[in-house]
PDB file of N, CA and C in Angstrom:
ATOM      1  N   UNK A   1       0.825  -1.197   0.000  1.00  0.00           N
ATOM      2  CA  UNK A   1       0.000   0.000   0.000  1.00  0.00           C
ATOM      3  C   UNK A   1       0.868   1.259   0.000  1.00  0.00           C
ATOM      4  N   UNK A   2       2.140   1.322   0.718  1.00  0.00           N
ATOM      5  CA  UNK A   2       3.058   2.498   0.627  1.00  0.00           C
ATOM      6  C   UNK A   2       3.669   2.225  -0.459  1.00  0.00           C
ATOM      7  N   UNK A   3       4.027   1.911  -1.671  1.00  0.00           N
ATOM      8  CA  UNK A   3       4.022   1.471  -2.686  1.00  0.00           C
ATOM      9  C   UNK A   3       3.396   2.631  -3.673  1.00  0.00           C
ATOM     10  N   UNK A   4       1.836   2.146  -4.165  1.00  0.00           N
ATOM     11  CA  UNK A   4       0.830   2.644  -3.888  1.00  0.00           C
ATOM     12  C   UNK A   4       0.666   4.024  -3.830  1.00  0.00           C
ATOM     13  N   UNK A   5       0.574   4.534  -2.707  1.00  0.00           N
ATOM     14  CA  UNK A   5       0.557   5.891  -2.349  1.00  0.00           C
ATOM     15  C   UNK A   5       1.973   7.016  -2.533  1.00  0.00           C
ATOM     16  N   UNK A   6       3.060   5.857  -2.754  1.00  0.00           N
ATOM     17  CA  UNK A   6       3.917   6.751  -3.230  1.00  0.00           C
ATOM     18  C   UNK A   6       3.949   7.483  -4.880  1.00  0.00           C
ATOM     19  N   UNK A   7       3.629   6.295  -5.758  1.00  0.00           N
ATOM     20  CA  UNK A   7       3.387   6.946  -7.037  1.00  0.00           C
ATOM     21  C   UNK A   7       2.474   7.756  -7.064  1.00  0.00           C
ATOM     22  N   UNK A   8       1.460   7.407  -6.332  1.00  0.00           N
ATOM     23  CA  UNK A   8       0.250   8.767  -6.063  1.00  0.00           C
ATOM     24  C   UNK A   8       0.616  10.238  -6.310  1.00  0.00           C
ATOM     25  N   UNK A   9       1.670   9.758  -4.477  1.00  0.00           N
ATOM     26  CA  UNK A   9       1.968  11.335  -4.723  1.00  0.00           C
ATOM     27  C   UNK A   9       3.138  11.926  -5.965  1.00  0.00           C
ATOM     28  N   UNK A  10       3.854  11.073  -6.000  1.00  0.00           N
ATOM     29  CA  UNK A  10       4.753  11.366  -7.208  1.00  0.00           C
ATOM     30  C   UNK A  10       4.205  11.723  -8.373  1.00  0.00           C
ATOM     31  N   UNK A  11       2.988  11.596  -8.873  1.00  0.00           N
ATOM     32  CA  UNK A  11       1.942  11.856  -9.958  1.00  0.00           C
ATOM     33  C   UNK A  11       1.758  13.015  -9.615  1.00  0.00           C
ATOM     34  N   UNK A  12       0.899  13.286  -8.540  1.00  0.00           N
ATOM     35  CA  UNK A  12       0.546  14.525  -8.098  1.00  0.00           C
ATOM     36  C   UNK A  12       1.612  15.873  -7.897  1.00  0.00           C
ATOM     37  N   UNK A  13       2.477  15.233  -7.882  1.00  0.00           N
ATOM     38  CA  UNK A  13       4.081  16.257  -7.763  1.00  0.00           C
ATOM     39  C   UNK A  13       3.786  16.774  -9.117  1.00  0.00           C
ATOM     40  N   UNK A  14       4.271  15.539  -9.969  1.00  0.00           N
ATOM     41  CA  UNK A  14       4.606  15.903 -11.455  1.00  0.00           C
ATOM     42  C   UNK A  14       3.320  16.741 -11.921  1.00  0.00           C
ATOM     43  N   UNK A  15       1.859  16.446 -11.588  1.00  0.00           N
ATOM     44  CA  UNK A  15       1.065  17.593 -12.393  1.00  0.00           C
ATOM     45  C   UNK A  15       0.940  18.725 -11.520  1.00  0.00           C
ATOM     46  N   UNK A  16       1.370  19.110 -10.514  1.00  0.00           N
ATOM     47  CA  UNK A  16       1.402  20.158  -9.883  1.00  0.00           C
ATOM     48  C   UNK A  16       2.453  20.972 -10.673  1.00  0.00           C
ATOM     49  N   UNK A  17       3.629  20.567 -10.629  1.00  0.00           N
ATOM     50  CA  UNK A  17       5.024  20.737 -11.809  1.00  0.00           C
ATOM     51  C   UNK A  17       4.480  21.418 -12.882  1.00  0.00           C
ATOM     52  N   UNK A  18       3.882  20.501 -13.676  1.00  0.00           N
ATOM     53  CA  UNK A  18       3.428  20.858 -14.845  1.00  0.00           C
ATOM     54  C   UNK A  18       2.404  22.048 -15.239  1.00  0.00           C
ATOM     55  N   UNK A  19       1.666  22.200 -13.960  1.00  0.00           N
ATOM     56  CA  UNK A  19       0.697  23.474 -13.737  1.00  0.00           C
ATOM     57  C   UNK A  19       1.612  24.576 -13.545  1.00  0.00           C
ATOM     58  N   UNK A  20       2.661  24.578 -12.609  1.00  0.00           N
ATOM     59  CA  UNK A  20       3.347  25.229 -11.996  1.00  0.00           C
ATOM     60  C   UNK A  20       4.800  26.384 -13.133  1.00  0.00           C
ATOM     61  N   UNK A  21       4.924  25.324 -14.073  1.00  0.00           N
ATOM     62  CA  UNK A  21       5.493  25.537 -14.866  1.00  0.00           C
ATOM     63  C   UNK A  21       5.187  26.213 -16.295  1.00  0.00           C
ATOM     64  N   UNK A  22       3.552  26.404 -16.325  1.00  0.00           N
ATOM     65  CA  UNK A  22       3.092  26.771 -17.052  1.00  0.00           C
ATOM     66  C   UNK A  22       2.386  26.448 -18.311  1.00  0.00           C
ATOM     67  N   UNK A  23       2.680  24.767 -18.193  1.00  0.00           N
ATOM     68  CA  UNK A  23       2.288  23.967 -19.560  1.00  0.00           C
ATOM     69  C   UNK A  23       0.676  24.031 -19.725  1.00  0.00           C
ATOM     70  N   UNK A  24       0.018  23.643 -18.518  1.00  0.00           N
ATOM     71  CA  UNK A  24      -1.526  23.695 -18.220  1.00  0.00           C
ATOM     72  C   UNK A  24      -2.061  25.020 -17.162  1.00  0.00           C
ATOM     73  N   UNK A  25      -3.180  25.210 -17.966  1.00  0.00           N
ATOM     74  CA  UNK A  25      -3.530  26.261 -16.715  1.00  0.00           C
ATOM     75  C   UNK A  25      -3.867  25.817 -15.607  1.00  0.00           C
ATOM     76  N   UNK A  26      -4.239  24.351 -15.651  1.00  0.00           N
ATOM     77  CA  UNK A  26      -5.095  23.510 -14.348  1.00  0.00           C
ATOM     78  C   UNK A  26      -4.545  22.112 -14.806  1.00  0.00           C
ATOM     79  N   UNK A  27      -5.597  21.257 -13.892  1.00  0.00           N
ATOM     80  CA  UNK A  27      -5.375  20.074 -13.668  1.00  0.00           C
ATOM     81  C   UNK A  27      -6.518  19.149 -14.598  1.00  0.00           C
ATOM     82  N   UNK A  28      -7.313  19.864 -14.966  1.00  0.00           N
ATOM     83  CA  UNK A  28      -8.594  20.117 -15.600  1.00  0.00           C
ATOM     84  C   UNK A  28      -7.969  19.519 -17.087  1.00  0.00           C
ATOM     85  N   UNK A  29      -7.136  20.763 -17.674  1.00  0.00           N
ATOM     86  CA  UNK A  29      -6.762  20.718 -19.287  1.00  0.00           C
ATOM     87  C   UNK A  29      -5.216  20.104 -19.167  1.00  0.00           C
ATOM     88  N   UNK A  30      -4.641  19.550 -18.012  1.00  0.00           N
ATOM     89  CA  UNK A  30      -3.984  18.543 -18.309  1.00  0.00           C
ATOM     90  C   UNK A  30      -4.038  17.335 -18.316  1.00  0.00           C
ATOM     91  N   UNK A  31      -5.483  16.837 -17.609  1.00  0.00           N
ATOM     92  CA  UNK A  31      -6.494  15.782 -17.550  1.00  0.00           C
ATOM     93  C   UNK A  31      -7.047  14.971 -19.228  1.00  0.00           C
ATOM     94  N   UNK A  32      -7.714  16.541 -19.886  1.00  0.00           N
ATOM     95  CA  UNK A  32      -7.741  16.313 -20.906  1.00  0.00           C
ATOM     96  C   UNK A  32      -7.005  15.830 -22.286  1.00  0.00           C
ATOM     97  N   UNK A  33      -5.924  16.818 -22.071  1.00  0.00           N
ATOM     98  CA  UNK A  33      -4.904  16.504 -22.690  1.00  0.00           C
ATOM     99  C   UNK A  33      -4.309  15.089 -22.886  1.00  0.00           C
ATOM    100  N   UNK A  34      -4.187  14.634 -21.713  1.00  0.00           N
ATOM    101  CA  UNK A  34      -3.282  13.541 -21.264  1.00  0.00           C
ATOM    102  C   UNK A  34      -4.560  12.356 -21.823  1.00  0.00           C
ATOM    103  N   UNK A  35      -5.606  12.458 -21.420  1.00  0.00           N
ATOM    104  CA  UNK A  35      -6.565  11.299 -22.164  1.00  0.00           C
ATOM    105  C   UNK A  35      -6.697  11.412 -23.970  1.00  0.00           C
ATOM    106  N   UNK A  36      -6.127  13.049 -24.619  1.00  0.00           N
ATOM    107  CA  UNK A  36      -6.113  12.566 -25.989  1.00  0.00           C
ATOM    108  C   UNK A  36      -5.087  12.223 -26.247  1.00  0.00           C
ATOM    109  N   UNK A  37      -4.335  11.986 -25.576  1.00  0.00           N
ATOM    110  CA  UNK A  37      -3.006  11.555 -26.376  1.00  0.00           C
ATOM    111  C   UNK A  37      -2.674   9.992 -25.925  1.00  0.00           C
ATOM    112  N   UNK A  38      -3.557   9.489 -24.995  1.00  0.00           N
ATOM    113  CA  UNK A  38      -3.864   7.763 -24.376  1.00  0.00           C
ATOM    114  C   UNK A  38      -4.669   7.250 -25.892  1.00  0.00           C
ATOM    115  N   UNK A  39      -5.608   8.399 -25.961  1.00  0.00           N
ATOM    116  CA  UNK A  39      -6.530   7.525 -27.237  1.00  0.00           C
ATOM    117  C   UNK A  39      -5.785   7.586 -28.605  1.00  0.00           C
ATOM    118  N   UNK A  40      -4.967   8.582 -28.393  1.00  0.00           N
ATOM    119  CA  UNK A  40      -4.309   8.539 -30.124  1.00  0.00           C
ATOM    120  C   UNK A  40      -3.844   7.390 -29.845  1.00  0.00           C
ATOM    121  N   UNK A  41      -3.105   6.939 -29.072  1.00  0.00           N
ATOM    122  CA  UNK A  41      -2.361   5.384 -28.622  1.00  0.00           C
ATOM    123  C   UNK A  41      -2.488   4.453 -28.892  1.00  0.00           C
ATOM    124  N   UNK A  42      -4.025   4.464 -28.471  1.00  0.00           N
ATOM    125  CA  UNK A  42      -4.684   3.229 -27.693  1.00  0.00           C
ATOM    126  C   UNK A  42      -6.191   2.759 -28.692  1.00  0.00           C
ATOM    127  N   UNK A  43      -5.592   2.269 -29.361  1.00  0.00           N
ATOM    128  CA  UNK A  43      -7.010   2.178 -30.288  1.00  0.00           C
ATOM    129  C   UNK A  43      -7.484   1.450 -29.438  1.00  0.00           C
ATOM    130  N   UNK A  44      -7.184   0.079 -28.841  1.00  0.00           N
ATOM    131  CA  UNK A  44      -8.275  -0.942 -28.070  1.00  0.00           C
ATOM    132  C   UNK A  44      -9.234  -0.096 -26.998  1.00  0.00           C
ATOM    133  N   UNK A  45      -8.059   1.065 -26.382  1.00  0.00           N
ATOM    134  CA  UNK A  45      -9.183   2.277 -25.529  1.00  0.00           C
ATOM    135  C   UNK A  45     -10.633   2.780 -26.476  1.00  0.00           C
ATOM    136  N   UNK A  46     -10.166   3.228 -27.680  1.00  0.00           N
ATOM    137  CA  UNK A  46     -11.381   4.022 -28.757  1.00  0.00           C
ATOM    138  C   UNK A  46     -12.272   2.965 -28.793  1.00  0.00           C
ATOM    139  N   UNK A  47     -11.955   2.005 -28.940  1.00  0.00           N
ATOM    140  CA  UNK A  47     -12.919   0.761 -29.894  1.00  0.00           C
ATOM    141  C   UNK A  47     -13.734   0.531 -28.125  1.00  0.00           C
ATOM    142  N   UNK A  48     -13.323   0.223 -26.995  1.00  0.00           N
ATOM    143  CA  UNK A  48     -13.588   0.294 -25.983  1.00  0.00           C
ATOM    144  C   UNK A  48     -14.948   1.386 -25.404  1.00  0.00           C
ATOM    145  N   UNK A  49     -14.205   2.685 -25.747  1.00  0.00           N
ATOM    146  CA  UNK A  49     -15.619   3.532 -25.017  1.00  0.00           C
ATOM    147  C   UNK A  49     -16.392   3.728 -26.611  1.00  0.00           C
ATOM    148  N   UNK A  50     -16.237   3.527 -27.638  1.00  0.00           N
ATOM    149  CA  UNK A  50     -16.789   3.531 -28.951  1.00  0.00           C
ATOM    150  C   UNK A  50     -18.455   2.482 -29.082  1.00  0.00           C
ATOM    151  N   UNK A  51     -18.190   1.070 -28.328  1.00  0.00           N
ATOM    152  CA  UNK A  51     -18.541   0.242 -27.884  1.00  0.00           C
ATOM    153  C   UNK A  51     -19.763   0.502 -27.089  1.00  0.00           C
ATOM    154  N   UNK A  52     -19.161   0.783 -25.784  1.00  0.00           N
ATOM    155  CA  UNK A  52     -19.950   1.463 -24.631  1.00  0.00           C
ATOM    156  C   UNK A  52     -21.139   2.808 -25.088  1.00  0.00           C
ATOM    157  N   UNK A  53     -20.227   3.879 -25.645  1.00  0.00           N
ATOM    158  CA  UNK A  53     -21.498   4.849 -25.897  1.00  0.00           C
ATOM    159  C   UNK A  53     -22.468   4.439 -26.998  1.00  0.00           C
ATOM    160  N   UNK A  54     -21.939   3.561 -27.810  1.00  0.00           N
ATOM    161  CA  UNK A  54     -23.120   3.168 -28.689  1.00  0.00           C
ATOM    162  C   UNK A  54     -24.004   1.962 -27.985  1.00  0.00           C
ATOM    163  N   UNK A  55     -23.816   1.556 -26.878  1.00  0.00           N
ATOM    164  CA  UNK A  55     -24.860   0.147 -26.339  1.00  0.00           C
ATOM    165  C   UNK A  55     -25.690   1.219 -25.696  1.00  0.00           C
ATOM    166  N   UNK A  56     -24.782   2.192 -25.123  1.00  0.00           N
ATOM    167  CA  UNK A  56     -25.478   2.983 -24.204  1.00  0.00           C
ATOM    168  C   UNK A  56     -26.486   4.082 -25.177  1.00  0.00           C
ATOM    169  N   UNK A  57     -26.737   3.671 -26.154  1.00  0.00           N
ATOM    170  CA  UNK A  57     -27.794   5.058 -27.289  1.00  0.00           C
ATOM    171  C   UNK A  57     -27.168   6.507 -26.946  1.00  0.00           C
ATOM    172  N   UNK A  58     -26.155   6.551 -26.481  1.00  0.00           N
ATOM    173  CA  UNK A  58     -25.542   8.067 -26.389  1.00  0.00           C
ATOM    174  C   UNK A  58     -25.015   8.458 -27.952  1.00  0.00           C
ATOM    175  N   UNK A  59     -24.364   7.279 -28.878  1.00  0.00           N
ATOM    176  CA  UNK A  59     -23.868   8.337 -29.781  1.00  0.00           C
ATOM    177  C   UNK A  59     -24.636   6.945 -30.981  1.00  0.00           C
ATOM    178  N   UNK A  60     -24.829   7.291 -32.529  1.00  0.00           N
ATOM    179  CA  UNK A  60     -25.145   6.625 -33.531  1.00  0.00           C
ATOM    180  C   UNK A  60     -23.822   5.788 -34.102  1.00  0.00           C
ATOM    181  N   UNK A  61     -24.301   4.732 -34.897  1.00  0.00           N
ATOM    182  CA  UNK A  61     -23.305   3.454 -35.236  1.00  0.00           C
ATOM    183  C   UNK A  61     -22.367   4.250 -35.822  1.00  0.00           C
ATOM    184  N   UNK A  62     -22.870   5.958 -36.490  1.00  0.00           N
ATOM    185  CA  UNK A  62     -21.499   5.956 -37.733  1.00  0.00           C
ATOM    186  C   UNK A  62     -20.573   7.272 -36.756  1.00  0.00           C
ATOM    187  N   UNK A  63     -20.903   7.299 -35.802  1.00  0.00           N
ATOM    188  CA  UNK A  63     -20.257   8.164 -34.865  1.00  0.00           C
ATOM    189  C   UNK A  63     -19.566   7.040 -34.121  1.00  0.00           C
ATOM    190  N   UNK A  64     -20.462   5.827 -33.579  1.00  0.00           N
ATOM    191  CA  UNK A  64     -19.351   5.195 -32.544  1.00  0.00           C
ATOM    192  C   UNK A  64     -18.342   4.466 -33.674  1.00  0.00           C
ATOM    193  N   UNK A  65     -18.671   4.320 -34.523  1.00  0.00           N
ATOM    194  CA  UNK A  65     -17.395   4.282 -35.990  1.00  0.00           C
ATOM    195  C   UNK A  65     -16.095   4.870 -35.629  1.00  0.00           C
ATOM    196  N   UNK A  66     -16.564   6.340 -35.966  1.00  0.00           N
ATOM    197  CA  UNK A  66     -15.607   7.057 -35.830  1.00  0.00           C
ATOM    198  C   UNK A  66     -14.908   7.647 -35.095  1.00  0.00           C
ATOM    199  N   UNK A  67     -15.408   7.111 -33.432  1.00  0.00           N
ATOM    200  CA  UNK A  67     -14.872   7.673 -32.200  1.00  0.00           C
ATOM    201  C   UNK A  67     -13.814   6.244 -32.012  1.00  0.00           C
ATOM    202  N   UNK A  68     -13.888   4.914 -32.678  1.00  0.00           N
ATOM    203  CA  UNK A  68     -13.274   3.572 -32.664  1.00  0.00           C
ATOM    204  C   UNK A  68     -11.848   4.196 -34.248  1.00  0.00           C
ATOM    205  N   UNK A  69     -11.985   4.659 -34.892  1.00  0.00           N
ATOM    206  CA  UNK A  69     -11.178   4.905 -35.646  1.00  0.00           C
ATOM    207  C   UNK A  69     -11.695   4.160 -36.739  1.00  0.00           C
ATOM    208  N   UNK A  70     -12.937   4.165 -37.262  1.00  0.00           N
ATOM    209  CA  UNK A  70     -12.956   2.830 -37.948  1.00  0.00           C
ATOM    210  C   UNK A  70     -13.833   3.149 -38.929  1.00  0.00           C
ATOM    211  N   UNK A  71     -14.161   2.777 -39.865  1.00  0.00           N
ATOM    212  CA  UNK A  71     -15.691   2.746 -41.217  1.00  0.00           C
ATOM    213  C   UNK A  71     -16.433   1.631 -40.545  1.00  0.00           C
ATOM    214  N   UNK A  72     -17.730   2.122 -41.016  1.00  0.00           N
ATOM    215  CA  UNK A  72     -18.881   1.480 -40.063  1.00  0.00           C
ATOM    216  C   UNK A  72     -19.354   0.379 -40.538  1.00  0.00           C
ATOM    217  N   UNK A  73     -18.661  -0.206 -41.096  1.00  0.00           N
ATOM    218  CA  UNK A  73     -18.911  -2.277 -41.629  1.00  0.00           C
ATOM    219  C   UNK A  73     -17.503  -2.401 -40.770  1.00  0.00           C
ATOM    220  N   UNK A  74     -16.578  -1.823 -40.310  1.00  0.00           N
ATOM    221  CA  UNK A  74     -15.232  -2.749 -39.403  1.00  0.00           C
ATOM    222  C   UNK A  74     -15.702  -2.657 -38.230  1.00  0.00           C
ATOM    223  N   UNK A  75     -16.792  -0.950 -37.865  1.00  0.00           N
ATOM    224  CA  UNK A  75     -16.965  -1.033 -36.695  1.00  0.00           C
ATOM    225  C   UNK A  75     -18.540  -2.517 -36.218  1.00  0.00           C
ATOM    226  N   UNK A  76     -19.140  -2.539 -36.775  1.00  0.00           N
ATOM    227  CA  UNK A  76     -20.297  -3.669 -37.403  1.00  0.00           C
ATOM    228  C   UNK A  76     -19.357  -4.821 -36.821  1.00  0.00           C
ATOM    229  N   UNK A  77     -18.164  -4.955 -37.316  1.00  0.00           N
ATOM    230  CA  UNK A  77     -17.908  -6.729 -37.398  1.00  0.00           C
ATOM    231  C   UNK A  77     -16.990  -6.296 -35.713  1.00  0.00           C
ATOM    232  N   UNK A  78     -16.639  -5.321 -35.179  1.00  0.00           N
ATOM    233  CA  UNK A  78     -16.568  -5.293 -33.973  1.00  0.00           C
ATOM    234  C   UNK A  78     -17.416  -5.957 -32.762  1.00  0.00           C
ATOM    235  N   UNK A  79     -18.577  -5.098 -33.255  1.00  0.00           N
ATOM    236  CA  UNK A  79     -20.307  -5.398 -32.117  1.00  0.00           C
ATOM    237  C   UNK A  79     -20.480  -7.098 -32.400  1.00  0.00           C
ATOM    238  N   UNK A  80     -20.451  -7.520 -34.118  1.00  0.00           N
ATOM    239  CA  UNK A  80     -20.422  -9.059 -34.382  1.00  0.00           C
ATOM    240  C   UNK A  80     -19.724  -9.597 -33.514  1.00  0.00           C
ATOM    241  N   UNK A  81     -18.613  -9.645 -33.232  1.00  0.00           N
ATOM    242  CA  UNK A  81     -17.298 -10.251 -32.350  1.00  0.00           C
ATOM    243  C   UNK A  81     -17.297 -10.180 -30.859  1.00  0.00           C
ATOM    244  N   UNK A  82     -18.176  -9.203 -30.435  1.00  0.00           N
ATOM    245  CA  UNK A  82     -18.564  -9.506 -29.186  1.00  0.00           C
ATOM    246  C   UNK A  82     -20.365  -9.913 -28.621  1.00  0.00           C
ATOM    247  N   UNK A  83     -20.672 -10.032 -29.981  1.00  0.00           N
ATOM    248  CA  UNK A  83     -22.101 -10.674 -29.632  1.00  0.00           C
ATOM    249  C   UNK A  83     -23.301  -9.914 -29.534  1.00  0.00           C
ATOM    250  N   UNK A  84     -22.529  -8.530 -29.846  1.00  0.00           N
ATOM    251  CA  UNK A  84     -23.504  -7.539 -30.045  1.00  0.00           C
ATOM    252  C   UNK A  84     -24.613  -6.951 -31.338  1.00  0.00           C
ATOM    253  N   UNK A  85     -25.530  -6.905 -30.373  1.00  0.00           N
ATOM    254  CA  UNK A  85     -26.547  -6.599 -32.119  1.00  0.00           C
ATOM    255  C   UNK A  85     -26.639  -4.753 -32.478  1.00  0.00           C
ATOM    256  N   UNK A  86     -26.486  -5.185 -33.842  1.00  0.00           N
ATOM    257  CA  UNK A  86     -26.661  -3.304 -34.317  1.00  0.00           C
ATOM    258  C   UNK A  86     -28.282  -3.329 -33.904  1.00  0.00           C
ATOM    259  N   UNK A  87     -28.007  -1.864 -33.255  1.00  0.00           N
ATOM    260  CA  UNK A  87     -29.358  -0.696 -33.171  1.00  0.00           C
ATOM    261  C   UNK A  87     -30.296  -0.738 -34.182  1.00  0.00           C
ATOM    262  N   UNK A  88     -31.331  -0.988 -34.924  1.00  0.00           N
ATOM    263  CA  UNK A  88     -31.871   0.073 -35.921  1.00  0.00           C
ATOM    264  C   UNK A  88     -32.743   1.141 -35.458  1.00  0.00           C
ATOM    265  N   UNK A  89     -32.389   1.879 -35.791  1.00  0.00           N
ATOM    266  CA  UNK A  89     -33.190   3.349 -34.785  1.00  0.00           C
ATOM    267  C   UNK A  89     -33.977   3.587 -35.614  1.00  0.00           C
ATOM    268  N   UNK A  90     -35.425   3.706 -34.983  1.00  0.00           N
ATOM    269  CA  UNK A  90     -36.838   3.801 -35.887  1.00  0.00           C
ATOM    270  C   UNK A  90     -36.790   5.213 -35.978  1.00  0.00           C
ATOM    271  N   UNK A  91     -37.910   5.587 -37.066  1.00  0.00           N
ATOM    272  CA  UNK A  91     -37.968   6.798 -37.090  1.00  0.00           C
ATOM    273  C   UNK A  91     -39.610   7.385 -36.278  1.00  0.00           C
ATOM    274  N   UNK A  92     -39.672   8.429 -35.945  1.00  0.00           N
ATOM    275  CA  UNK A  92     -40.896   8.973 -35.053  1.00  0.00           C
ATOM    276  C   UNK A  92     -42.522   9.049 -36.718  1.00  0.00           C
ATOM    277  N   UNK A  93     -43.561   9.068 -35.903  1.00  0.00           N
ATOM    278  CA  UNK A  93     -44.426   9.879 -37.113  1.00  0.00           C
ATOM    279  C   UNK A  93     -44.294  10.348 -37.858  1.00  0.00           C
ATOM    280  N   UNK A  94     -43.994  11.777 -37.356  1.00  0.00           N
ATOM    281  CA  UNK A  94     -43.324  12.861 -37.997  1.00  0.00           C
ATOM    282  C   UNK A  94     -41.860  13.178 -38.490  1.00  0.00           C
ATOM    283  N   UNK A  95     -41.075  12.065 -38.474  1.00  0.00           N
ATOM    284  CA  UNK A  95     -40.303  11.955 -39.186  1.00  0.00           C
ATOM    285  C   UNK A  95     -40.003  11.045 -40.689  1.00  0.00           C
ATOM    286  N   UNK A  96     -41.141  10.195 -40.397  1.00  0.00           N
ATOM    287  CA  UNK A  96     -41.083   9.450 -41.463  1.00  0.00           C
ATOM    288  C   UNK A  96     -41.766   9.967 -42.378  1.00  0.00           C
ATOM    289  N   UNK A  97     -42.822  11.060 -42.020  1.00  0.00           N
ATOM    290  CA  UNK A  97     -44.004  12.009 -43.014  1.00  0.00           C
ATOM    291  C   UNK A  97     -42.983  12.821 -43.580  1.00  0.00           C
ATOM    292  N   UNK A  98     -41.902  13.457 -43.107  1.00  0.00           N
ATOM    293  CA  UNK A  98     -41.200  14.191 -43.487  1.00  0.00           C
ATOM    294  C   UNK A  98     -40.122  14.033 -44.593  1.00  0.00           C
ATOM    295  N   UNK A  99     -39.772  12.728 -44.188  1.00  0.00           N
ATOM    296  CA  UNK A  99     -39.089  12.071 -45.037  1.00  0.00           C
ATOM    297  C   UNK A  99     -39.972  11.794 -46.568  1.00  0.00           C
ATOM    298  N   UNK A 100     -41.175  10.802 -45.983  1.00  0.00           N
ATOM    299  CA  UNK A 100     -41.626  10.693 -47.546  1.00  0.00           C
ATOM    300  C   UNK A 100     -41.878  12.082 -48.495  1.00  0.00           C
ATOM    301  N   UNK A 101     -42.796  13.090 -47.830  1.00  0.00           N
ATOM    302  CA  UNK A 101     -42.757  14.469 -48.481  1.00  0.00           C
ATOM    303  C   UNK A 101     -41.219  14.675 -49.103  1.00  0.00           C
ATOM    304  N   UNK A 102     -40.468  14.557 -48.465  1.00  0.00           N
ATOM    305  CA  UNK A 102     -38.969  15.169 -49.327  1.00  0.00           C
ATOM    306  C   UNK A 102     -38.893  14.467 -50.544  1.00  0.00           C
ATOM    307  N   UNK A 103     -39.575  13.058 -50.291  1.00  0.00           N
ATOM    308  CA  UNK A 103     -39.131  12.103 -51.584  1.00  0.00           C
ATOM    309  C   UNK A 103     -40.018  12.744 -52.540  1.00  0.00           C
ATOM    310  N   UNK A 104     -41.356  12.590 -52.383  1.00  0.00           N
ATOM    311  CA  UNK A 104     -42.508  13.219 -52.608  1.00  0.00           C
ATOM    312  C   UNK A 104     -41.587  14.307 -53.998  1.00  0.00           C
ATOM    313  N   UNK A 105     -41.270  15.413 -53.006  1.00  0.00           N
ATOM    314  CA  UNK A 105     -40.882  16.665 -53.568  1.00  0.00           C
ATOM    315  C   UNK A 105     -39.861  16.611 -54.647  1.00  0.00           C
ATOM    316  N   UNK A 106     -39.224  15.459 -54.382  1.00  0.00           N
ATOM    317  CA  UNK A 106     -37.659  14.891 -55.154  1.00  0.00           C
ATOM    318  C   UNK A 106     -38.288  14.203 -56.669  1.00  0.00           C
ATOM    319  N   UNK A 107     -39.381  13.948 -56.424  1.00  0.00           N
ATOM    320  CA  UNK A 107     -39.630  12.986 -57.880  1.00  0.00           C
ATOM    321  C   UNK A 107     -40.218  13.851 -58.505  1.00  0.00           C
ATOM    322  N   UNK A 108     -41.198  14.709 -57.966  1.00  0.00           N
ATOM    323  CA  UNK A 108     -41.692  16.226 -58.742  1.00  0.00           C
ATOM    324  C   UNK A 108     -40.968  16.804 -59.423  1.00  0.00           C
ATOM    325  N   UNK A 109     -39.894  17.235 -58.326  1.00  0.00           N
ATOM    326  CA  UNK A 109     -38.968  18.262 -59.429  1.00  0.00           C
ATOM    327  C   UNK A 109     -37.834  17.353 -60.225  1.00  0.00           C
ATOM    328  N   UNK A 110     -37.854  16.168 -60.299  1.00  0.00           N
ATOM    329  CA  UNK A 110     -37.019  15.757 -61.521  1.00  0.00           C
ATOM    330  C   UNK A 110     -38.045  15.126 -62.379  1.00  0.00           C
ATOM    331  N   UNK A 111     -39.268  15.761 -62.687  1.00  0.00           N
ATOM    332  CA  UNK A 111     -40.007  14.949 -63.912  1.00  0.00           C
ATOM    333  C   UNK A 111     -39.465  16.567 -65.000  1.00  0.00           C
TER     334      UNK A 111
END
């Protein structure tokens, strides 16, 4: 456990340092920082929370695509590989009325 708590604080040295020195204004945007440059890394990290926010309906298949680094038939055979089923996200009433009208409007003006 003193182990442990020593890298702790030794972490905490170094981003105090790093605040101190002027690189970050806070601990905040060196937080950030430091997690984009894990994900440039770390694809298994991207494909990881890529995964997660799309089970979780937070982001769409061709976004959690592209938060995984990936085109959305590699990200597809991802969800395949762990047993996961793609979303199909229905559309509301009034979105599907909206939709056909556009088509509607689309075949009009190309006669």
């Amino acid at each position: 456990m003193e182990h442990r708590h020593a890298k702790h604080s030794l972490l905490d040295d170094q981003i105090k340092g790093l605040i101190g020195a002027g690189y970050y204004p806070n601990k905040s945007e060196l937080t950030i920082d430091a997690l984009r440059y894990l994900f440039s890394r770390r694809q298994d990290l991207r494909v990881a929370s890529a995964v997660e926010l799309y089970q979780e309906r937070k982001v769409t298949l061709s976004r959690a695509a592209e938060i995984a680094g990936m085109v959305s038939e590699e990200f597809k055979g991802v969800l395949a590989e762990k047993g996961l089923k793609i979303k199909v996200e229905s559309l509301s009433d009034e979105e599907f009325d909206e939709g056909l009208k556009l088509i509607k409007d689309i075949r009009e003006n190309s006669k």
